[in-house]
N, C-alpha and C. Protein backbone atom coordinates (compact mmCIF):
# COMPACT_ATOMS: atom_id res chain seq x y z
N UNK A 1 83.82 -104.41 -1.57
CA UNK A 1 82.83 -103.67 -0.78
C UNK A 1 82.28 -102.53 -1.60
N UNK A 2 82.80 -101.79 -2.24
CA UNK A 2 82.74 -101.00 -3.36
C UNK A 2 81.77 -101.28 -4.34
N UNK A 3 82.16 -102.55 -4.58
CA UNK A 3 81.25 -102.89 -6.20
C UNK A 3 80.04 -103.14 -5.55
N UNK A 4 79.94 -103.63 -4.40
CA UNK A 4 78.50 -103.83 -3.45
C UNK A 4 77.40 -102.74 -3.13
N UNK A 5 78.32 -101.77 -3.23
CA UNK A 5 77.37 -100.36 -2.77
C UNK A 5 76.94 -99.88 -4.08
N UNK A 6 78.07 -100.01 -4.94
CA UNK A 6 77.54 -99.23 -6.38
C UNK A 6 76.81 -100.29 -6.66
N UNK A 7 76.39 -101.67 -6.80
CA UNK A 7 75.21 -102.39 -6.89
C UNK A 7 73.80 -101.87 -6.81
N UNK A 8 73.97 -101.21 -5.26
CA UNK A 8 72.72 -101.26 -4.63
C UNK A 8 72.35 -100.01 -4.93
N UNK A 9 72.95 -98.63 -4.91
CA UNK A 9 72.55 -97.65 -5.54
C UNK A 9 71.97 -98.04 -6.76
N UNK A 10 72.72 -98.99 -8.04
CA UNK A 10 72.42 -99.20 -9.19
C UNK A 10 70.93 -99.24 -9.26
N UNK A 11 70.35 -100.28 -7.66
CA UNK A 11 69.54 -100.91 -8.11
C UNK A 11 67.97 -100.09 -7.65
N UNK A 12 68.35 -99.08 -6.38
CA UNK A 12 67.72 -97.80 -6.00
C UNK A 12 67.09 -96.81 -7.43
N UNK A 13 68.02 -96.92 -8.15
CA UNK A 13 67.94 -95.50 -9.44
C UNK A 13 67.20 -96.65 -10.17
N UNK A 14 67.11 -97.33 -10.59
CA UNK A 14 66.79 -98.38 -11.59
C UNK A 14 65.16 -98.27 -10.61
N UNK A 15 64.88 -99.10 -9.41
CA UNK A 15 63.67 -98.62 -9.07
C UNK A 15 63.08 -97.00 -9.06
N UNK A 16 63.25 -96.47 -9.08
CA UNK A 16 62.85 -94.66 -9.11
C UNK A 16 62.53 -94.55 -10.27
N UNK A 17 63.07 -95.26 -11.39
CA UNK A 17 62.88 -94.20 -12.74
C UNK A 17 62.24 -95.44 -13.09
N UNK A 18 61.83 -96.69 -12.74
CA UNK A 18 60.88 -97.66 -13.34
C UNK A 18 59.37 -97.17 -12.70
N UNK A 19 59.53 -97.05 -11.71
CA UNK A 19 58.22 -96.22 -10.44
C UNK A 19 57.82 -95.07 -11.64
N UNK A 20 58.88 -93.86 -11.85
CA UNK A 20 58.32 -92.74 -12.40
C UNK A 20 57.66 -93.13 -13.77
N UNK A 21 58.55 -94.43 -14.87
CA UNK A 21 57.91 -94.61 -15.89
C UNK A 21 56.12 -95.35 -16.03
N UNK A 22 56.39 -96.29 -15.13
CA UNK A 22 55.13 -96.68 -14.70
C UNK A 22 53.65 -95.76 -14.57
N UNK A 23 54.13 -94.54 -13.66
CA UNK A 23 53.32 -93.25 -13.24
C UNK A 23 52.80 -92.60 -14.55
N UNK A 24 54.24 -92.56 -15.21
CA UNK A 24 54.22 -91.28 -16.56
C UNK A 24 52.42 -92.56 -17.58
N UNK A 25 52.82 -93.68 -17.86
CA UNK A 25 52.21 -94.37 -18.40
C UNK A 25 51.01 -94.44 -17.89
N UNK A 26 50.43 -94.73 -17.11
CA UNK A 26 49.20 -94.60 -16.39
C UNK A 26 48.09 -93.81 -16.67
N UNK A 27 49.13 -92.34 -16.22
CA UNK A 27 48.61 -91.60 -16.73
C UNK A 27 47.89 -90.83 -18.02
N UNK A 28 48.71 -91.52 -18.96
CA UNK A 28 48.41 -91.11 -20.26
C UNK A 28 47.46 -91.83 -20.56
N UNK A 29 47.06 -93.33 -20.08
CA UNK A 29 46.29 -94.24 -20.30
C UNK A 29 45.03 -93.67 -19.71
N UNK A 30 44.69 -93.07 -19.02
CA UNK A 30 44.05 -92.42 -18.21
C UNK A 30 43.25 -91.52 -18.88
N UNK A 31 43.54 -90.39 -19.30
CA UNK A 31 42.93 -89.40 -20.09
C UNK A 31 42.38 -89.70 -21.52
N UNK A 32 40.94 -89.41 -21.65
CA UNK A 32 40.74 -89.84 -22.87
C UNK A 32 40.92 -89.03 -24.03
N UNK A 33 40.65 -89.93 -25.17
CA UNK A 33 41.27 -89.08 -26.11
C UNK A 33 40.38 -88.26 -27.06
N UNK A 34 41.53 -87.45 -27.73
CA UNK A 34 40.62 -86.03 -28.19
C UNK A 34 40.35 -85.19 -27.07
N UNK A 35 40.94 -85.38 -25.49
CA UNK A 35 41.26 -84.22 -25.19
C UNK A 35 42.44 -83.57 -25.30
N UNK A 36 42.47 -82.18 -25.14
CA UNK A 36 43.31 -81.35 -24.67
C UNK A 36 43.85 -80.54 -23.55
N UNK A 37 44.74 -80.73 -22.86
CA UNK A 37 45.17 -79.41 -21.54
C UNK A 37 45.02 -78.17 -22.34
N UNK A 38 45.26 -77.77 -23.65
CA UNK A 38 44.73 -75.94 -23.99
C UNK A 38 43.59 -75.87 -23.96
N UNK A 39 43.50 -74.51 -23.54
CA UNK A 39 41.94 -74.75 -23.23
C UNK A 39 41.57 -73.70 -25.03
N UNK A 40 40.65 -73.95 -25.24
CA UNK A 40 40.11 -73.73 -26.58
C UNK A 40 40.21 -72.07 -26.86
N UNK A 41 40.46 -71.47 -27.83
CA UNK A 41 40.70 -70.55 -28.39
C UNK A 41 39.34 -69.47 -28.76
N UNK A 42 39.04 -68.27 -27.84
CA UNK A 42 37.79 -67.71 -27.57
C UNK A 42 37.72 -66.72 -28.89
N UNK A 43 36.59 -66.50 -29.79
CA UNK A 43 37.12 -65.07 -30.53
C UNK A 43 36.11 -64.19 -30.20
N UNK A 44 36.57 -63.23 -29.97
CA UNK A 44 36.04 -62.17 -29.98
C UNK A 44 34.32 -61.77 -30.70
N UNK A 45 33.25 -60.94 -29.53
CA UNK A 45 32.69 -61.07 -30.09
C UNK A 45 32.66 -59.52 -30.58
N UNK A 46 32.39 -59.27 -32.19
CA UNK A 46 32.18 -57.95 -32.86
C UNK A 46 30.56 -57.45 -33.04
N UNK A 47 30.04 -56.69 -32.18
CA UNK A 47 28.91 -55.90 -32.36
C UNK A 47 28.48 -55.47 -33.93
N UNK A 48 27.00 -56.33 -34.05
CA UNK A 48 26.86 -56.00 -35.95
C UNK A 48 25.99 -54.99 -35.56
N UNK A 49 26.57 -53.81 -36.59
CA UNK A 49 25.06 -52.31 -36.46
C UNK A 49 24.54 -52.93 -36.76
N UNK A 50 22.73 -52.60 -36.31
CA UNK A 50 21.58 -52.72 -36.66
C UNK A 50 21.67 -51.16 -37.54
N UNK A 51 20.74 -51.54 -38.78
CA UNK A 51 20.54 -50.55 -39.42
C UNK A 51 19.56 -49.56 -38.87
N UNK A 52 19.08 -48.44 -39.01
CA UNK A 52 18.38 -47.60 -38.95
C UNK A 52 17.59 -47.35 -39.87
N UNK A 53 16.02 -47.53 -39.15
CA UNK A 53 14.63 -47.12 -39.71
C UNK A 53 15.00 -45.73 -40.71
N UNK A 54 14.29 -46.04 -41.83
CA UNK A 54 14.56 -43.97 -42.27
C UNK A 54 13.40 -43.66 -41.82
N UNK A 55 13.44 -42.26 -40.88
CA UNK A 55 12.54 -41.63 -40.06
C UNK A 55 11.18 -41.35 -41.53
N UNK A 56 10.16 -41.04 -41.16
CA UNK A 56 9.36 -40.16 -42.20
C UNK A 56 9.21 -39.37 -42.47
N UNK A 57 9.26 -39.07 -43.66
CA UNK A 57 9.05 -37.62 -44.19
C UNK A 57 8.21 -36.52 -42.81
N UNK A 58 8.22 -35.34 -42.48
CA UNK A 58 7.37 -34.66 -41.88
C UNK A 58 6.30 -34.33 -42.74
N UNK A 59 5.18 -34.58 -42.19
CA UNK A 59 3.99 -33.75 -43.36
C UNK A 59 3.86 -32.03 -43.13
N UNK A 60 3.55 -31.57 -44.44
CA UNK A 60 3.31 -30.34 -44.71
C UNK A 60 2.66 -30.09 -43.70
N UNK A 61 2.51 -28.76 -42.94
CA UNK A 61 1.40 -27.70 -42.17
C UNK A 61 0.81 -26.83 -42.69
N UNK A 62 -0.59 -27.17 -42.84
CA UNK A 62 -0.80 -25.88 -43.25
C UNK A 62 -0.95 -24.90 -42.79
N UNK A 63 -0.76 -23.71 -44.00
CA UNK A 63 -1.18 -22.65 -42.72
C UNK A 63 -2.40 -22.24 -42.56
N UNK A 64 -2.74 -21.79 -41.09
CA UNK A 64 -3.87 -21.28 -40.72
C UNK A 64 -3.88 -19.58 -40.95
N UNK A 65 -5.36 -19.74 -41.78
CA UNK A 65 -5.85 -18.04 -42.34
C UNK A 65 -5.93 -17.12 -41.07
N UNK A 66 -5.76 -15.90 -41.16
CA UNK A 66 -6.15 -15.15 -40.11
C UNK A 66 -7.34 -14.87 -40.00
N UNK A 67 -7.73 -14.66 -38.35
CA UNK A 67 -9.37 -14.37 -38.00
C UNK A 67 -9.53 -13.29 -38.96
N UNK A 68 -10.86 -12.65 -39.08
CA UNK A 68 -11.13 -11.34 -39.64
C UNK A 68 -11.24 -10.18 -38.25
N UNK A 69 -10.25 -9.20 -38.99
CA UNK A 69 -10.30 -7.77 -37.68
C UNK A 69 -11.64 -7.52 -37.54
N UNK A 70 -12.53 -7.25 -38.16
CA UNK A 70 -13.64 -6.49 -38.13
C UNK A 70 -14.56 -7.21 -37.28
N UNK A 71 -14.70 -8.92 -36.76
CA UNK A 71 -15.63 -9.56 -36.11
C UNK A 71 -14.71 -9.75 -34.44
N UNK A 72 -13.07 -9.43 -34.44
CA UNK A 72 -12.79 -9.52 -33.15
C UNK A 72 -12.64 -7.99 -32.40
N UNK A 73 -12.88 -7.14 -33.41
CA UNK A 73 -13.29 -5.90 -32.96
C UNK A 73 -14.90 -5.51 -32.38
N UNK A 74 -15.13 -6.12 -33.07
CA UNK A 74 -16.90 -6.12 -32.39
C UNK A 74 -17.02 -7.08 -31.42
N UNK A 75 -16.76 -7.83 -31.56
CA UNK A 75 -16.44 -8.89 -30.41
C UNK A 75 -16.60 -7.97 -28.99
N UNK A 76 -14.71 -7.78 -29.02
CA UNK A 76 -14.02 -6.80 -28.12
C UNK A 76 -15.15 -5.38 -27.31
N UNK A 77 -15.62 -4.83 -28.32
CA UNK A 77 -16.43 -3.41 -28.16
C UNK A 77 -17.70 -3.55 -27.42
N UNK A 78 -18.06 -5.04 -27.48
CA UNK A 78 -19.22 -5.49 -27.44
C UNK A 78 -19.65 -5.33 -25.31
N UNK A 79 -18.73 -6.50 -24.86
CA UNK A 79 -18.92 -6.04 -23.40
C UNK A 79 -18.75 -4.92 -22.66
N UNK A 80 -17.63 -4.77 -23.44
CA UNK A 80 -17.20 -2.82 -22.57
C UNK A 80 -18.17 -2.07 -22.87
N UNK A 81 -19.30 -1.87 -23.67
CA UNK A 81 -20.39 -1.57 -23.39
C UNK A 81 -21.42 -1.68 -22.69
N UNK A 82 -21.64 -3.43 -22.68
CA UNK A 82 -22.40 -3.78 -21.79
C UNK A 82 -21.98 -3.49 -20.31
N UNK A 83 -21.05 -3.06 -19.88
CA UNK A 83 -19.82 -2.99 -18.59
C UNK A 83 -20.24 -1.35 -18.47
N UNK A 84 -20.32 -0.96 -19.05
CA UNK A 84 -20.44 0.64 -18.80
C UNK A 84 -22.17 1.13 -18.54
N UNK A 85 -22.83 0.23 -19.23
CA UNK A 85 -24.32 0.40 -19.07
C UNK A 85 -24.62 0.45 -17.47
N UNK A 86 -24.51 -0.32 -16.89
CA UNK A 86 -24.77 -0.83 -15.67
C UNK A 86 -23.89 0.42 -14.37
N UNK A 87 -23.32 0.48 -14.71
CA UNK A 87 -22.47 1.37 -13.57
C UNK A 87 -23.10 3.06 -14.49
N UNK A 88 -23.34 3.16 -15.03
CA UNK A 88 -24.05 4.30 -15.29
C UNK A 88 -25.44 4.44 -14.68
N UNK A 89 -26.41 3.04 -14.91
CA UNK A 89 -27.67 2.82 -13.77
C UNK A 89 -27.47 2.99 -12.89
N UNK A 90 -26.10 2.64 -12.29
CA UNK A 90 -26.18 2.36 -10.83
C UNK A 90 -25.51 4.08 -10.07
N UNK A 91 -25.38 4.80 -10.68
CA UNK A 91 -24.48 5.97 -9.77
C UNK A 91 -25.92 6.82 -9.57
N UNK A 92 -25.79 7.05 -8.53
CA UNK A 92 -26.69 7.97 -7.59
C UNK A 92 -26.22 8.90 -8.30
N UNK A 93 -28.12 10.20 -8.27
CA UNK A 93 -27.95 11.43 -8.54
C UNK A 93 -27.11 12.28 -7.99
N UNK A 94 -26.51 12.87 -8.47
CA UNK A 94 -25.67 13.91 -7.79
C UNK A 94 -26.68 15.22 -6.89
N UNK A 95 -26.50 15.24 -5.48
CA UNK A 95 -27.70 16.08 -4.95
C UNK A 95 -27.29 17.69 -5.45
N UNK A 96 -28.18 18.25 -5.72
CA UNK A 96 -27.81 19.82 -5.47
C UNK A 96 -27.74 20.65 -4.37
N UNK A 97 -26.20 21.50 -4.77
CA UNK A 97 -26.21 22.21 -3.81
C UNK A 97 -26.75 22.78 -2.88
N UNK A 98 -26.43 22.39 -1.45
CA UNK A 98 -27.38 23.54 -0.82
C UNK A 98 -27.21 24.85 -0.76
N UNK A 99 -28.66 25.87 -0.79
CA UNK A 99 -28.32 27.15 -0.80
C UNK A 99 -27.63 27.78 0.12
N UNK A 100 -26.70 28.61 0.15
CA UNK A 100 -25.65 29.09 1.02
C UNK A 100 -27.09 29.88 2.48
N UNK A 101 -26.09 29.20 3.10
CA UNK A 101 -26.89 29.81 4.60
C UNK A 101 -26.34 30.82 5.07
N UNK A 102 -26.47 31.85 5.35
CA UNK A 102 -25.62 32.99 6.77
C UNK A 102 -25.23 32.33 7.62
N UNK A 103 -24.12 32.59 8.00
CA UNK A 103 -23.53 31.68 9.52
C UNK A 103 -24.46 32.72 10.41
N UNK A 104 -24.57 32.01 11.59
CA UNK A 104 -25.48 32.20 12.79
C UNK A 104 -24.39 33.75 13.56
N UNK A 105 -24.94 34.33 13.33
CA UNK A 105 -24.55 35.52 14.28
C UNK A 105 -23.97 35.47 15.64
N UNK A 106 -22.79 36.00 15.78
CA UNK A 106 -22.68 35.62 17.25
C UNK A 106 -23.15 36.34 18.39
N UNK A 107 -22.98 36.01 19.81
CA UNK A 107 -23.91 36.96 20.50
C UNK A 107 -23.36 38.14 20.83
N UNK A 108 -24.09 38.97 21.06
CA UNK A 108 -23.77 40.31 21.60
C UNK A 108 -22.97 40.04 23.00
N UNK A 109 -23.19 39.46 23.82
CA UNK A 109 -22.53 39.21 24.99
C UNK A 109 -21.83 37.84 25.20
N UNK A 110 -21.19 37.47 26.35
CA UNK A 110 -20.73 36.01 26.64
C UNK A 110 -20.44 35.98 28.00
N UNK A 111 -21.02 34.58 28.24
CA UNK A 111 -20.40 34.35 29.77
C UNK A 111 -21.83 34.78 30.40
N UNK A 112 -22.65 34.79 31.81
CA UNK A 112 -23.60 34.49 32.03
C UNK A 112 -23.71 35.82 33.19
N UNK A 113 -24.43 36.50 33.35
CA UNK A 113 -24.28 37.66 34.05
C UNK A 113 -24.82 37.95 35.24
N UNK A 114 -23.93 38.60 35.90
CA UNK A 114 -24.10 38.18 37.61
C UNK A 114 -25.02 38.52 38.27
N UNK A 115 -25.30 37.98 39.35
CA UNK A 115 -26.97 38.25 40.38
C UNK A 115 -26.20 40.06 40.83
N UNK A 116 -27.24 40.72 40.87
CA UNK A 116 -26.98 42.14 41.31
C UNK A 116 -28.08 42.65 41.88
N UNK A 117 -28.07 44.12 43.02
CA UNK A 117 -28.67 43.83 43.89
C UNK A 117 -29.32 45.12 43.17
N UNK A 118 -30.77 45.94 43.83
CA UNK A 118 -31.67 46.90 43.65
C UNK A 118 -30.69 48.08 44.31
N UNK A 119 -30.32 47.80 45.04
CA UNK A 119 -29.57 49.19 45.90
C UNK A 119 -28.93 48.28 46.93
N UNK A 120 -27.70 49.86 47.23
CA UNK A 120 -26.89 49.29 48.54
C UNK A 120 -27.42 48.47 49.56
N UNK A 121 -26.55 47.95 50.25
CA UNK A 121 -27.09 47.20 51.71
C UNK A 121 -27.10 48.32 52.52
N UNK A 122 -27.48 47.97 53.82
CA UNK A 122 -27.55 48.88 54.90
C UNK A 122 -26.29 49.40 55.23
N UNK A 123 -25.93 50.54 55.89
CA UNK A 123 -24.64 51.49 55.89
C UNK A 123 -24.04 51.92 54.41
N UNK A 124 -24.28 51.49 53.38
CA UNK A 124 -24.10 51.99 52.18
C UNK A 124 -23.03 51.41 51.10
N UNK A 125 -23.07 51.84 49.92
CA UNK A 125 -22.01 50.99 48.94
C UNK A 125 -20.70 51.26 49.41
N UNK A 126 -19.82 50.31 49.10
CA UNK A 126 -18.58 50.17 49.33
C UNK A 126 -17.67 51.32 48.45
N UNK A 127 -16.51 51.72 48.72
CA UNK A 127 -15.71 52.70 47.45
C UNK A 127 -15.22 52.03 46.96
N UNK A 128 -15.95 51.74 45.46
CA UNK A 128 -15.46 50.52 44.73
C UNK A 128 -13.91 51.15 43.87
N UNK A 129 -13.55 52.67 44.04
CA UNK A 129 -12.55 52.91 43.18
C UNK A 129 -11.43 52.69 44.05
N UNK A 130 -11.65 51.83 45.02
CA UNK A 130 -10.73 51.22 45.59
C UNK A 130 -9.33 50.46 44.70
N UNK A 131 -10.56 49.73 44.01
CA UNK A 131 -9.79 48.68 43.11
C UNK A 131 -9.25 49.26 42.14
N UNK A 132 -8.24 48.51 41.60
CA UNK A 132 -7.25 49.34 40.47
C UNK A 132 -7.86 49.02 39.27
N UNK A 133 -8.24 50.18 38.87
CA UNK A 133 -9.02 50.35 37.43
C UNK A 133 -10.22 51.08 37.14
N UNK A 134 -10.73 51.22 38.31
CA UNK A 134 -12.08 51.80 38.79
C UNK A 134 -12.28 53.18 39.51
N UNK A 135 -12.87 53.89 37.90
CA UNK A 135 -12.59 55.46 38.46
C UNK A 135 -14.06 55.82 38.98
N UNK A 136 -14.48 57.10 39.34
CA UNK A 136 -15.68 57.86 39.13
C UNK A 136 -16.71 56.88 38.11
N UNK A 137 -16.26 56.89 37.00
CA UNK A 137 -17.25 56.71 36.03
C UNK A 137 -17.66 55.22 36.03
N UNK A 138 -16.77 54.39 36.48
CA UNK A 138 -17.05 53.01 36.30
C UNK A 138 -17.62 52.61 37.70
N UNK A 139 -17.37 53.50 38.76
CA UNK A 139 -18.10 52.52 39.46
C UNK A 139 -19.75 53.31 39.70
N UNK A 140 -19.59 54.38 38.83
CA UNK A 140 -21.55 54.74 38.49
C UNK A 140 -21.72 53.76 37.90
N UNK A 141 -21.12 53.29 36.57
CA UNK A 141 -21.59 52.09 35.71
C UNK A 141 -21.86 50.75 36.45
N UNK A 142 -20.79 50.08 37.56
CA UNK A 142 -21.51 48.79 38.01
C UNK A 142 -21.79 49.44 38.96
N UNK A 143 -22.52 50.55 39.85
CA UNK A 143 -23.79 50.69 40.70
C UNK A 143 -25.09 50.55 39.60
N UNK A 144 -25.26 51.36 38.50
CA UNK A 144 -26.17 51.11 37.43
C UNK A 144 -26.87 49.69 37.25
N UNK A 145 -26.12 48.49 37.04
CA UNK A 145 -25.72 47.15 37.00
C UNK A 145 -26.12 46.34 38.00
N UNK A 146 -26.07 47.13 39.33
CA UNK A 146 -26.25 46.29 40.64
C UNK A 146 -25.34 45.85 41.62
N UNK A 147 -24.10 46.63 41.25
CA UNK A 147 -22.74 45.93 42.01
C UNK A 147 -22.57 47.33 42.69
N UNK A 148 -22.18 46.78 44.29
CA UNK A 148 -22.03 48.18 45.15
C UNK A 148 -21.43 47.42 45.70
N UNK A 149 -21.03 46.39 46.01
CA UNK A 149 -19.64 45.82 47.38
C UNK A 149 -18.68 45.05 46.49
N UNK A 150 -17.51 45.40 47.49
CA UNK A 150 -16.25 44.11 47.47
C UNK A 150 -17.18 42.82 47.14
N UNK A 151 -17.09 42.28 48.01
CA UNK A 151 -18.51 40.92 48.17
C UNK A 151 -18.91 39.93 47.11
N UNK A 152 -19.23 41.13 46.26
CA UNK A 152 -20.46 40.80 45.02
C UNK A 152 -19.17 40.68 43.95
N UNK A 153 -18.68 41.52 43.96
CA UNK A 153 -17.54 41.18 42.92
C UNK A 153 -16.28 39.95 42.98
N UNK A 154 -16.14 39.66 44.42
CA UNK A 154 -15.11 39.02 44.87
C UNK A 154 -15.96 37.55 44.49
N UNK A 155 -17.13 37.48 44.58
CA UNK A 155 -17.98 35.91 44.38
C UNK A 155 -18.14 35.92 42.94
N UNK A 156 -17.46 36.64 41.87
CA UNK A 156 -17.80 36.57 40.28
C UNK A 156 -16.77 35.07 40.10
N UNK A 157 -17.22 34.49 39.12
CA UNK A 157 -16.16 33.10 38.45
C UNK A 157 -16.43 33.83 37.38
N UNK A 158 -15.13 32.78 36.22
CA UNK A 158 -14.57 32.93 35.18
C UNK A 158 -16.09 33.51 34.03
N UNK A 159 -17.35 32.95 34.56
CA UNK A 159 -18.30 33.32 33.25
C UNK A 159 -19.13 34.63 33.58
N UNK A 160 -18.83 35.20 34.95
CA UNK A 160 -19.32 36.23 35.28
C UNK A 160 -18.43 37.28 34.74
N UNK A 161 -17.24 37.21 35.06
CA UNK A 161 -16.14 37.96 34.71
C UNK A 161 -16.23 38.37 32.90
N UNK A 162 -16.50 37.20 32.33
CA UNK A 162 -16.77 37.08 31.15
C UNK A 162 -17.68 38.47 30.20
N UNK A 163 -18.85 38.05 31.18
CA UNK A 163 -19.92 38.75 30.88
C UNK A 163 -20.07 40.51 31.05
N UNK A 164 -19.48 40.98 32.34
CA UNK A 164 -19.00 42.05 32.90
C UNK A 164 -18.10 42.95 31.83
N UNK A 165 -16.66 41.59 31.02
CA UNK A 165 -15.85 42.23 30.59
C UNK A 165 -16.72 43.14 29.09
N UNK A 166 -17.53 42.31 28.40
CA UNK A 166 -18.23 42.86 27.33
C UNK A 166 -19.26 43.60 27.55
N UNK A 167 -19.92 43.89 28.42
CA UNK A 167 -20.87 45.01 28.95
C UNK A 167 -20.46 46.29 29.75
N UNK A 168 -19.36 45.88 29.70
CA UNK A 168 -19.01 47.85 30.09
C UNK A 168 -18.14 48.56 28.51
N UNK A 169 -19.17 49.08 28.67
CA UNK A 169 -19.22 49.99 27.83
C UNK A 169 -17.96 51.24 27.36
N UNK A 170 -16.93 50.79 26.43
CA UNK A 170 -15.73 51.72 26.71
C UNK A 170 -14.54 51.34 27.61
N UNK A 171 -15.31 50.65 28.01
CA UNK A 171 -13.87 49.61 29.38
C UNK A 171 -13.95 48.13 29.24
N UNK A 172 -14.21 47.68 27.95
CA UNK A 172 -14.22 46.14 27.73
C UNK A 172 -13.27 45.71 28.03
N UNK A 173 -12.95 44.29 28.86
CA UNK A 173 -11.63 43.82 29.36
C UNK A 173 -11.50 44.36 30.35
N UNK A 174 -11.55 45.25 30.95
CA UNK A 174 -10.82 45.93 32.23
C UNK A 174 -10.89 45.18 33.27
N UNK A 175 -12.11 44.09 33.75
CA UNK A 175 -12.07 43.72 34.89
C UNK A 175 -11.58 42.25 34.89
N UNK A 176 -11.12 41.68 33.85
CA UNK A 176 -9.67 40.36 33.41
C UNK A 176 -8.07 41.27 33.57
N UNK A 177 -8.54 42.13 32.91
CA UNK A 177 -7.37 42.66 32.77
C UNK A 177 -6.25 43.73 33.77
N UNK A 178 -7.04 44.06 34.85
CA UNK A 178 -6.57 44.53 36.43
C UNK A 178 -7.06 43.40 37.72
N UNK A 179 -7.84 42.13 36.95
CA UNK A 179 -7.81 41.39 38.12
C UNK A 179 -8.59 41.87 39.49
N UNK A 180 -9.89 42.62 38.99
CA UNK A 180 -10.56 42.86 39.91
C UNK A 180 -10.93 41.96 41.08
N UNK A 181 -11.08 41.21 40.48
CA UNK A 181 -11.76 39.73 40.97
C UNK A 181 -10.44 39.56 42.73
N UNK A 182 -9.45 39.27 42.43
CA UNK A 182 -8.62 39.59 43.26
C UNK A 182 -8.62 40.70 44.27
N UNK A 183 -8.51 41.72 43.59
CA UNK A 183 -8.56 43.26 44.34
C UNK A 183 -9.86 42.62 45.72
N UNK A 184 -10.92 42.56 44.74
CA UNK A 184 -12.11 42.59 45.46
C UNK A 184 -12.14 41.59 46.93
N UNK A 185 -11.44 40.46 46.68
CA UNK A 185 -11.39 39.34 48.09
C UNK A 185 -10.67 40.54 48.88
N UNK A 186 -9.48 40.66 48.82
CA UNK A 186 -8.63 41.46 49.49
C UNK A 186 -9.37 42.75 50.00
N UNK A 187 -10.05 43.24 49.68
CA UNK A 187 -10.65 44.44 50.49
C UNK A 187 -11.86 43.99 51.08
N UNK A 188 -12.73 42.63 50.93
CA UNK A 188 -13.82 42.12 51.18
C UNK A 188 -13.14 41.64 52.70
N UNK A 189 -11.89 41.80 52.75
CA UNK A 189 -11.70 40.81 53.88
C UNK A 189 -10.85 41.89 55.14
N UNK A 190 -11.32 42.82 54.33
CA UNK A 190 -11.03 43.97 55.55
C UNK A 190 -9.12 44.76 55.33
N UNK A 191 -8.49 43.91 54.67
CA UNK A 191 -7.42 44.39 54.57
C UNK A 191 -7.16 45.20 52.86
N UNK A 192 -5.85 46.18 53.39
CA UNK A 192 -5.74 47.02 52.30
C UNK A 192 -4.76 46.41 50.94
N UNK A 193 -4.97 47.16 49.56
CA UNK A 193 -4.12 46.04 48.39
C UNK A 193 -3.43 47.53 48.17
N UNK A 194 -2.41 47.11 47.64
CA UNK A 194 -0.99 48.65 47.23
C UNK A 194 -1.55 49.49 46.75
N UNK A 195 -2.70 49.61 45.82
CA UNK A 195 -2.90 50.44 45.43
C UNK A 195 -3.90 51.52 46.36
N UNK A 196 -4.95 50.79 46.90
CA UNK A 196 -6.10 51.30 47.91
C UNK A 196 -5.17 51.71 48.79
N UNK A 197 -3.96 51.30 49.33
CA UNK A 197 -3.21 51.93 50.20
C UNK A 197 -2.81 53.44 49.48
N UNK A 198 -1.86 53.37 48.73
CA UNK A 198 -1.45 54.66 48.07
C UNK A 198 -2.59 55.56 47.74
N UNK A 199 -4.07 55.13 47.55
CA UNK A 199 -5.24 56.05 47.11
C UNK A 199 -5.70 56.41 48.62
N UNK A 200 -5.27 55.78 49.26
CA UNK A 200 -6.06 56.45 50.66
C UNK A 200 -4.69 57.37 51.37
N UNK A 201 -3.73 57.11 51.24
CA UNK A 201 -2.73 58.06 51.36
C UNK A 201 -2.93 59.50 50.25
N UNK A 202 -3.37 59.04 49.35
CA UNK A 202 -3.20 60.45 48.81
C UNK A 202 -4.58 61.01 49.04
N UNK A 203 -5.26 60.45 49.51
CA UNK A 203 -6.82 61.35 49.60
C UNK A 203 -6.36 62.26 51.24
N UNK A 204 -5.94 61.24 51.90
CA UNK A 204 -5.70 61.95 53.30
C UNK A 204 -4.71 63.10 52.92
N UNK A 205 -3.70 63.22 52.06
CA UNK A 205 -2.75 64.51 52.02
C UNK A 205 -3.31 65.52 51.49
């Protein structure tokens, strides 16, 4: 039974390696010849310099002469003349002075001067030294003038007042400067001012 099995194995291996020789042969028959499985041997490729052109010589420069000074000086001199001609035509005469004038004189008076009457009204002038500032002498001066009531004085504005103050003579200012204008309503209206009080007190003692 033994020698039977190792037979048949015998005869298993004996087919396998006749199969593989068969294969191996085939194959070789197969491929033609003068080829190779290596594949061919590459060399390298080495970059050849190209030579270099020799550049050319540079050519000489010559040199360039200098202008002459004396023709770019005239040149130069030449418009700035012509440039100055013209704006010399063109400037207006200078006028002459005018002769000095006197300034205008100013006036003797100012401010516009008040309506005044010929003489008292009926029953007679008022006692203008009522008002504070107004002695004897000043109220001869505005009877002179035309002023004899409270009234007339109490209706003066700022350009009457004005006018009054520079025409009395020796008492310039006085009637801005005690506020006649005031005084005057106040006694025009029948009642007494501190001072006309104290002057009529002392006339009565």
């Amino acid at each position: 039974m033994s020698a039977f099995l190792a037979l048949v194995l015998a005869v298993i291996v004996a087919g396998i390696v006749g199969y593989a020789l068969v294969t191996f042969v085939c194959n070789d028959a197969a491929e033609p010849e003068g080829t190779s499985m290596t594949p061919p041997a590459t060399t390298p490729l080495t970059p050849t310099p190209t030579p270099m052109a020799p550049s050319p010589a540079a050519a000489p420069v010559a040199p360039v002469p200098p202008a002459p000074v004396e023709d770019t000086v005239e040149a130069s001199d030449a418009p700035a003349e012509d440039a100055k001609a013209p704006a010399a035509e063109d400037t207006a005469p200078v006028a002459a002075p005018a002769e000095d004038t006197p300034p205008p004189k100013a006036a003797d008076s100012e401010g516009t001067r008040p309506e005044g009457l010929e003489q008292a009204r009926d029953g007679g002038a008022d006692d203008l030294t009522k008002i504070k500032g107004v002695g004897p002498k000043l109220q001869g001066m505005l009877n002179e003038m035309g002023y004899f009531h409270f009234d007339q004085i109490a209706a003066w504005g700022p350009s009457d007042v004005a006018w009054v103050d520079q025409n009395l003579k020796g008492f310039k200012g006085r009637v801005s400067r005690d506020a006649w204008v005031d005084q005057a309503r106040t006694l025009a209206s029948g009642q007494e001012t501190e001072f006309s009080s104290r002057a009529s007190k002392g006339r009565a003692q």
